[in-house]
Protein backbone atom coordinates (compact mmCIF):
# COMPACT_ATOMS: atom_id res chain seq x y z
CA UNK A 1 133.34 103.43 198.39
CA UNK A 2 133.47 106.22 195.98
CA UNK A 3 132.87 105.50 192.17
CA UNK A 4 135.67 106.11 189.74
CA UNK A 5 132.87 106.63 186.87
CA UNK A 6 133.94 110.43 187.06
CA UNK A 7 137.65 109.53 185.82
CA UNK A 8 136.60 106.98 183.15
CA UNK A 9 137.53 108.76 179.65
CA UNK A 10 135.16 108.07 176.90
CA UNK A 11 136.18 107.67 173.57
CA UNK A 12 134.76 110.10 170.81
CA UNK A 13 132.51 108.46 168.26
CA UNK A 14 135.14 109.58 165.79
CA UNK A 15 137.81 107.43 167.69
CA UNK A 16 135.49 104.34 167.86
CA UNK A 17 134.75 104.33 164.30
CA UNK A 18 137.91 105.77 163.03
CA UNK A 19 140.58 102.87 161.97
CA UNK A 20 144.57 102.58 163.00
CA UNK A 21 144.66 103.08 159.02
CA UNK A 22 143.12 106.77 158.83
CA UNK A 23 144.69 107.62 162.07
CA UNK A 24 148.16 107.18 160.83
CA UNK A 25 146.71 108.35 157.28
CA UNK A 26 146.19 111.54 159.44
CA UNK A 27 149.56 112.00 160.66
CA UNK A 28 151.10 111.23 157.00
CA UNK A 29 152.30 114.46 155.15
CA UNK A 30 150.35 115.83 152.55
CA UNK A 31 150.36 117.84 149.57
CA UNK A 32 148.40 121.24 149.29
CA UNK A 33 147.59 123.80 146.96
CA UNK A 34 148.60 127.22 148.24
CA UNK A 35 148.15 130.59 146.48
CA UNK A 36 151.11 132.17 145.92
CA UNK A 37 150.10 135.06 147.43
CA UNK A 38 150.05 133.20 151.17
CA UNK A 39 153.71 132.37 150.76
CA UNK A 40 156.55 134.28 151.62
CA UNK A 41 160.36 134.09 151.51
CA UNK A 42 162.75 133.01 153.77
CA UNK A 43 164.39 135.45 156.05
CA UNK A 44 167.72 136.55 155.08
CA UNK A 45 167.32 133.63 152.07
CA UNK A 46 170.72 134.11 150.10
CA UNK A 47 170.39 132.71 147.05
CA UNK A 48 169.44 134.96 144.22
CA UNK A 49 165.91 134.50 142.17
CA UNK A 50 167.05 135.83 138.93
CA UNK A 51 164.72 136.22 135.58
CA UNK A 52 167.28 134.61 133.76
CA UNK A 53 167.09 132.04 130.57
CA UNK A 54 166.75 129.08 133.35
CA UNK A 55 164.28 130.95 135.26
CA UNK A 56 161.83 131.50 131.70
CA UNK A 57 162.24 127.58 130.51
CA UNK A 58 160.83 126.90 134.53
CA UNK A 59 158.08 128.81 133.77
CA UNK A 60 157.06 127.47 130.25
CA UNK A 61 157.24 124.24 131.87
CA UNK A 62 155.45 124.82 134.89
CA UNK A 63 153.13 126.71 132.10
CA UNK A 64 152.60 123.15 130.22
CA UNK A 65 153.38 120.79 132.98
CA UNK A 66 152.37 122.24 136.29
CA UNK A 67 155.10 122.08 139.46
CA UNK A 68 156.34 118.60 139.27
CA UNK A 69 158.05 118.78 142.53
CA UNK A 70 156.11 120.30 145.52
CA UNK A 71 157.73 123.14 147.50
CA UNK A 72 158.33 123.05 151.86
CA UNK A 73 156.59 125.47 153.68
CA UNK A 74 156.40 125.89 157.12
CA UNK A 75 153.44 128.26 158.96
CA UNK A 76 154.50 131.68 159.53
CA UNK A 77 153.25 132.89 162.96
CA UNK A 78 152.02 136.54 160.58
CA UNK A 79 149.85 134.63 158.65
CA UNK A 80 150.17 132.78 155.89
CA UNK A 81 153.40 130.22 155.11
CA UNK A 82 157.08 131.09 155.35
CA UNK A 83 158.30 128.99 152.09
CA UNK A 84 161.53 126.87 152.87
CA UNK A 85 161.99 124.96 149.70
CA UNK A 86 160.53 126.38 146.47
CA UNK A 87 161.65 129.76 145.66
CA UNK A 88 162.30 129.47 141.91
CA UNK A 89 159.58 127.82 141.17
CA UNK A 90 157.05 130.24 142.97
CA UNK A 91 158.33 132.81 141.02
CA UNK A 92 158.41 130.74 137.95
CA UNK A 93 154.68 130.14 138.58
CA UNK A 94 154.02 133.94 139.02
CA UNK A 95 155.86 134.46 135.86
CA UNK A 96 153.71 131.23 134.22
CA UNK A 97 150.15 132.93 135.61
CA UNK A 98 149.48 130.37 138.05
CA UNK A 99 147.63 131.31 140.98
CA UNK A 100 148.87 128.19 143.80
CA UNK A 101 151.56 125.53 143.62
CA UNK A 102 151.53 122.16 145.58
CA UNK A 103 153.29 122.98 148.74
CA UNK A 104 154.42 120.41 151.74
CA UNK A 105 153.58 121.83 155.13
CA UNK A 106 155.49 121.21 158.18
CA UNK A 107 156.16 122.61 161.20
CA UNK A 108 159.18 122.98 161.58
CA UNK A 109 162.01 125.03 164.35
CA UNK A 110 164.34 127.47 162.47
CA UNK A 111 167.49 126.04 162.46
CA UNK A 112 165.57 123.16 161.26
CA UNK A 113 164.23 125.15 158.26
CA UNK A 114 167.34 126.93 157.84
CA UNK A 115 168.83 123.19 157.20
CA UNK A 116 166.29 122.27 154.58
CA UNK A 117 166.96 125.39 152.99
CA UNK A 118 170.18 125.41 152.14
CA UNK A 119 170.58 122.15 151.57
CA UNK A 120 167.53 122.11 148.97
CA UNK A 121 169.48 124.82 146.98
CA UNK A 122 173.57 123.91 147.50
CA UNK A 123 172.37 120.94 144.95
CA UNK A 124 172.42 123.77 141.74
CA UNK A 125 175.16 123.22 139.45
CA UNK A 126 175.86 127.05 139.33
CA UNK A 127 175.84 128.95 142.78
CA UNK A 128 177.46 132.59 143.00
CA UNK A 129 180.16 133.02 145.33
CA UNK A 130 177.67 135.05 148.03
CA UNK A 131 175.50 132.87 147.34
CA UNK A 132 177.62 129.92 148.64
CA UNK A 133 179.20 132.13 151.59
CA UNK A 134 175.90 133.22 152.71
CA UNK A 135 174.19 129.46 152.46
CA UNK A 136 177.43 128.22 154.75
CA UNK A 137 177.20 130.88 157.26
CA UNK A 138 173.78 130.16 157.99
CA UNK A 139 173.48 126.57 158.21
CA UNK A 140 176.79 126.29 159.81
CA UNK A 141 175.52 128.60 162.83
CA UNK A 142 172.33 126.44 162.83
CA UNK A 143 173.89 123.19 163.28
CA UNK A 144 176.18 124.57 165.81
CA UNK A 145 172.81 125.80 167.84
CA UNK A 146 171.46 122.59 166.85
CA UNK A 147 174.46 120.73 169.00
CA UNK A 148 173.91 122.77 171.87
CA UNK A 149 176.44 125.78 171.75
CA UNK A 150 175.73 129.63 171.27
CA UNK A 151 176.00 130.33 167.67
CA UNK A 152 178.91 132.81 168.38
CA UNK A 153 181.36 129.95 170.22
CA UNK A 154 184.34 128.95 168.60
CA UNK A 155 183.99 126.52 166.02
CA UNK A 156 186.65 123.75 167.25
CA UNK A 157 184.62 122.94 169.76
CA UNK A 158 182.71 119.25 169.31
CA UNK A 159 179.47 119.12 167.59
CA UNK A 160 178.13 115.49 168.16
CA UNK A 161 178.57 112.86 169.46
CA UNK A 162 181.27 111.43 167.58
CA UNK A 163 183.39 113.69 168.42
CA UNK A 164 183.47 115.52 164.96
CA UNK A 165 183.03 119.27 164.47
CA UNK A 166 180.01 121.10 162.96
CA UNK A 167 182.41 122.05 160.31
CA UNK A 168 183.71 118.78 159.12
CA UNK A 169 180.55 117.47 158.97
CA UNK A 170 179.19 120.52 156.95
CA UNK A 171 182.49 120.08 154.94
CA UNK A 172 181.84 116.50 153.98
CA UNK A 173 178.42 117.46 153.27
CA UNK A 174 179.34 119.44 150.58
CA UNK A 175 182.20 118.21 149.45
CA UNK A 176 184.63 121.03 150.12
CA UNK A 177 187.80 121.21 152.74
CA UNK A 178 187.25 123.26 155.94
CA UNK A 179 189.21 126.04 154.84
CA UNK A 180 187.54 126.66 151.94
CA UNK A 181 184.20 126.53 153.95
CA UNK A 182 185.85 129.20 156.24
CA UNK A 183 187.21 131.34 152.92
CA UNK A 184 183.77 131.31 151.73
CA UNK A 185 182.23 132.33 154.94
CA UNK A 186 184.48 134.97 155.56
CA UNK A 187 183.72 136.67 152.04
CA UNK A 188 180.15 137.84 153.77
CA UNK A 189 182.35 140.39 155.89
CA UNK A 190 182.95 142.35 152.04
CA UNK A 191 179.92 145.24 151.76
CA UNK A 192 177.93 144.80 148.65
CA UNK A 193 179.79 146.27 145.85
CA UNK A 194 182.55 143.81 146.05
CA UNK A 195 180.83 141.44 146.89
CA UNK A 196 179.24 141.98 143.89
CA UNK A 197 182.53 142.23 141.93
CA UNK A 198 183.49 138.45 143.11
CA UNK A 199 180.05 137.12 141.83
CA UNK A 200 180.70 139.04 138.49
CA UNK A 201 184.12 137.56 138.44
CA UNK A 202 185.66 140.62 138.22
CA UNK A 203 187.88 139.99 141.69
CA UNK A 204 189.12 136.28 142.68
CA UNK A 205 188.37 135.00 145.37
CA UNK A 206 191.92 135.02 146.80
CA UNK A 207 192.16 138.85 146.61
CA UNK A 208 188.23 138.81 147.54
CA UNK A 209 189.37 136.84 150.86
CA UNK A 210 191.98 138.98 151.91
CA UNK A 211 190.31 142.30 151.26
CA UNK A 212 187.01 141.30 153.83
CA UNK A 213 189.77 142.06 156.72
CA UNK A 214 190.01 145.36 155.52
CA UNK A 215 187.14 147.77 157.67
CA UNK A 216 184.20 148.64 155.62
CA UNK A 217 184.79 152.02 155.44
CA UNK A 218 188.24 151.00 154.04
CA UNK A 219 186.40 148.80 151.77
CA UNK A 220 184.29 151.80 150.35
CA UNK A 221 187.16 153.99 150.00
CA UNK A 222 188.79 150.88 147.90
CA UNK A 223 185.95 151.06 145.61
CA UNK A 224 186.49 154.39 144.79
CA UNK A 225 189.90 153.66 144.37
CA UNK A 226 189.28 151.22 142.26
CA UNK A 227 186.96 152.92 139.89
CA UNK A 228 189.51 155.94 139.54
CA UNK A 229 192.23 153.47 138.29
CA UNK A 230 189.80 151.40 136.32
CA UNK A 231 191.94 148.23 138.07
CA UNK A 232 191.13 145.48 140.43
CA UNK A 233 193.77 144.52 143.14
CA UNK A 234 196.09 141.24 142.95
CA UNK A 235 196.31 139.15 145.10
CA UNK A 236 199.75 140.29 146.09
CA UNK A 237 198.17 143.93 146.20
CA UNK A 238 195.09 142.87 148.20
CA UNK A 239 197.72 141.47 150.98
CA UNK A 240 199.59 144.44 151.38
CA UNK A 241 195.98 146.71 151.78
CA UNK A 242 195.39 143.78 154.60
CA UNK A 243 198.67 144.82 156.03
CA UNK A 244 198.55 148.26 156.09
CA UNK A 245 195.00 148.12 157.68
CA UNK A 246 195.94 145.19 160.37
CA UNK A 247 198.30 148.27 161.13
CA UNK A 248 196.47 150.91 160.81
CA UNK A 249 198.50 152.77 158.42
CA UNK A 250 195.65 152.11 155.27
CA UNK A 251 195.20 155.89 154.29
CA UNK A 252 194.01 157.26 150.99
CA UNK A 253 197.01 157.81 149.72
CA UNK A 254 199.04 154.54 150.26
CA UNK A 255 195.90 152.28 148.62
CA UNK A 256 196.25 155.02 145.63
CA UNK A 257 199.85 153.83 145.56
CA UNK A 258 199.42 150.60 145.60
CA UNK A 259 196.45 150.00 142.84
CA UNK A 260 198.29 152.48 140.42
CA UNK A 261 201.02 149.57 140.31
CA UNK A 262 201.53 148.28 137.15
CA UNK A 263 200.99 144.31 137.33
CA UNK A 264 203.65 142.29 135.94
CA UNK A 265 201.42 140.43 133.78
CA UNK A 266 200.33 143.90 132.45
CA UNK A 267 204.08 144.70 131.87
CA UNK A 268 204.78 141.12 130.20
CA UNK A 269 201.84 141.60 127.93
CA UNK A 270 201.65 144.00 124.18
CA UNK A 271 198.58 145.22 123.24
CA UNK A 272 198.24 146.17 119.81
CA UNK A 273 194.60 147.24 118.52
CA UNK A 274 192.50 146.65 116.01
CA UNK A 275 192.87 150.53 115.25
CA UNK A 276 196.97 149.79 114.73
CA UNK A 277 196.83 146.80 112.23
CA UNK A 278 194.50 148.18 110.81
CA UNK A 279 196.34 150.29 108.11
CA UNK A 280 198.38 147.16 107.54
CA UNK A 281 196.12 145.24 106.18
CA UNK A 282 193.84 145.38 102.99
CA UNK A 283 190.20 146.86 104.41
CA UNK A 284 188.74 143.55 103.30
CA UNK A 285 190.83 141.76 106.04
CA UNK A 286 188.92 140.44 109.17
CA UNK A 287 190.21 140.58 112.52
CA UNK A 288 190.23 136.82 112.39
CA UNK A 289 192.44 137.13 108.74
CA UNK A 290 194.68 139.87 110.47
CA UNK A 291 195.63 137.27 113.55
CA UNK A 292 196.33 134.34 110.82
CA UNK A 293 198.21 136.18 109.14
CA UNK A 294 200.81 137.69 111.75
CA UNK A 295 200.88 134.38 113.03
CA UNK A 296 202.58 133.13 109.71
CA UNK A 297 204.60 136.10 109.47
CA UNK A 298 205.84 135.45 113.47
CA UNK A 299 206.57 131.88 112.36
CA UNK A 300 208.64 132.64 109.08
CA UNK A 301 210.57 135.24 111.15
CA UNK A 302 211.56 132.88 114.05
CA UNK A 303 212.21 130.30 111.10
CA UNK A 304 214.70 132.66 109.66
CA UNK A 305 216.10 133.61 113.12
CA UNK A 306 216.91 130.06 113.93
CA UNK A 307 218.49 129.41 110.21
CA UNK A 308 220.49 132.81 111.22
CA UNK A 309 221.48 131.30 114.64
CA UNK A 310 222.48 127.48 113.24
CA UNK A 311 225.21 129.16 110.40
């Protein structure tokens, strides 16, 4: 009879010493200091890193205090670490002098990360529209890959199993309707200069939704446009440029016509300058003292229409 002695597995003097304490000690996460210079961005990360007033009181804190709250990193197959969680404050800690930050390590898949990502930054009080269209996008495809279905599938289709779709449960996740979700998405179809107009406020995002059906070339030629008549398009205006384009008929010359159109609250509203009341009024007068005062005289003259009217 042949001896099994061959197939017996020792145990490692580390294992025989080694507790069930340190072994699941071992498997616990941990926090790490990691230069800055080993960690990198996110790919395709959409929210903006801006040197702003928030981003310098960050950095005097992190100055005083340190990085309270460790970032998420997970190992980038280039070297280094592929930061998931912590963007801010690595650059406020570049801007504070600091040479690492405590940093969370996992390993982690990327639709996984992409998860963690967004979610970690859809908790800021202020997020730009892109930012917010960008952020869905992405974790809306990665839950929809997570569920088991080609990122390009339509998106009534179920996504677990309780029968709800990715996009209900992304909407009740953030605390937004499914349509809006949808609106929001479909702003990342505008190229970057209007896109860059809705985060500046200078285009709603009603008009902002309805001009990302227009082609991009369209959308270039609408810039122009726009900077010629110094005018942003309605949302009345931005539906008939969706129009003519779903039709083909779009040309130069009809989205001239159409954003040379006087609004009707710009033909509802007088504008009188500064430069016209100004010889009206003592030099003395402020522009606050000038408003008073035609106020006053506005109210004794419908006063004295009324008393007109009522004889």
């Amino acid at each position: 009879m042949k001896s099994s002695a061959k197939n017996v597995k020792l145990a490692s003097v580390d294992d025989l010493f080694s507790t069930e304490e340190s072994r699941a000690d071992e498997q616990r996460e941990k926090v790490v200091e990691i230069p800055l210079t080993e960690l990198h961005p996110f790919k395709n990360h959409p929210f903006k890193v801006k040197d702003d007033e928030a981003m310098m009181d960050t950095a005097e804190s992190i100055r005083q205090y340190g990085v309270l709250v460790p970032a998420i990193a997970r190992p980038d197959p280039n070297g280094g670490y592929e930061l998931v969680a912590g963007h801010r404050r690595h650059h406020a800690s570049e801007i504070a002098g600091k040479e690492t930050m405590p940093v969370i390590v996992r390993d982690l898949e990327d639709d996984a990360a992409t998860i963690i990502m967004v979610d970690s930054n859809l908790q800021r009080e202020e997020l730009l529209p892109s930012e917010r269209a960008f952020a869905y996008k992405m974790k809306l495809e990665a839950m929809k890959r997570q569920a088991g279905r080609p990122s390009k599938e339509n998106c009534s289709q179920v996504g677990n199993d309780f029968g709800k779709k990715s996009s209900e449960i992304l909407a009740e996740q953030v605390g937004q309707s499914k349509n809006q979700i949808f609106r929001f998405i479909r702003l990342t179809e505008l190229i970057p200069p209007l896109l860059d107009m809705v985060d500046e406020k200078k285009i709603a995002l009603s008009p902002a939704y309805e001009l990302s059906f227009l082609k991009p070339e369209e959308q270039a030629q609408l810039v122009e446009t726009m900077d010629y008549e110094q005018a942003t398009p309605s949302l009345s205006q931005a539906q008939r440029l969706k129009k003519f384009s779903q039709e083909g008929k779009l040309t130069e010359e009809v989205m001239l016509a159409i954003m040379s159109e006087e609004k009707k609250g710009e033909l509802d509203r007088v504008t009188l300058t500064s430069e016209t009341l100004r010889k009206y009024f003592p030099k003395s007068y402020t522009p606050q003292r000038m408003q008073e005062t035609i106020i006053k005289l506005l109210e004794q003259w419908q006063r004295k229409r009324q008393q007109q009217q009522e004889r």
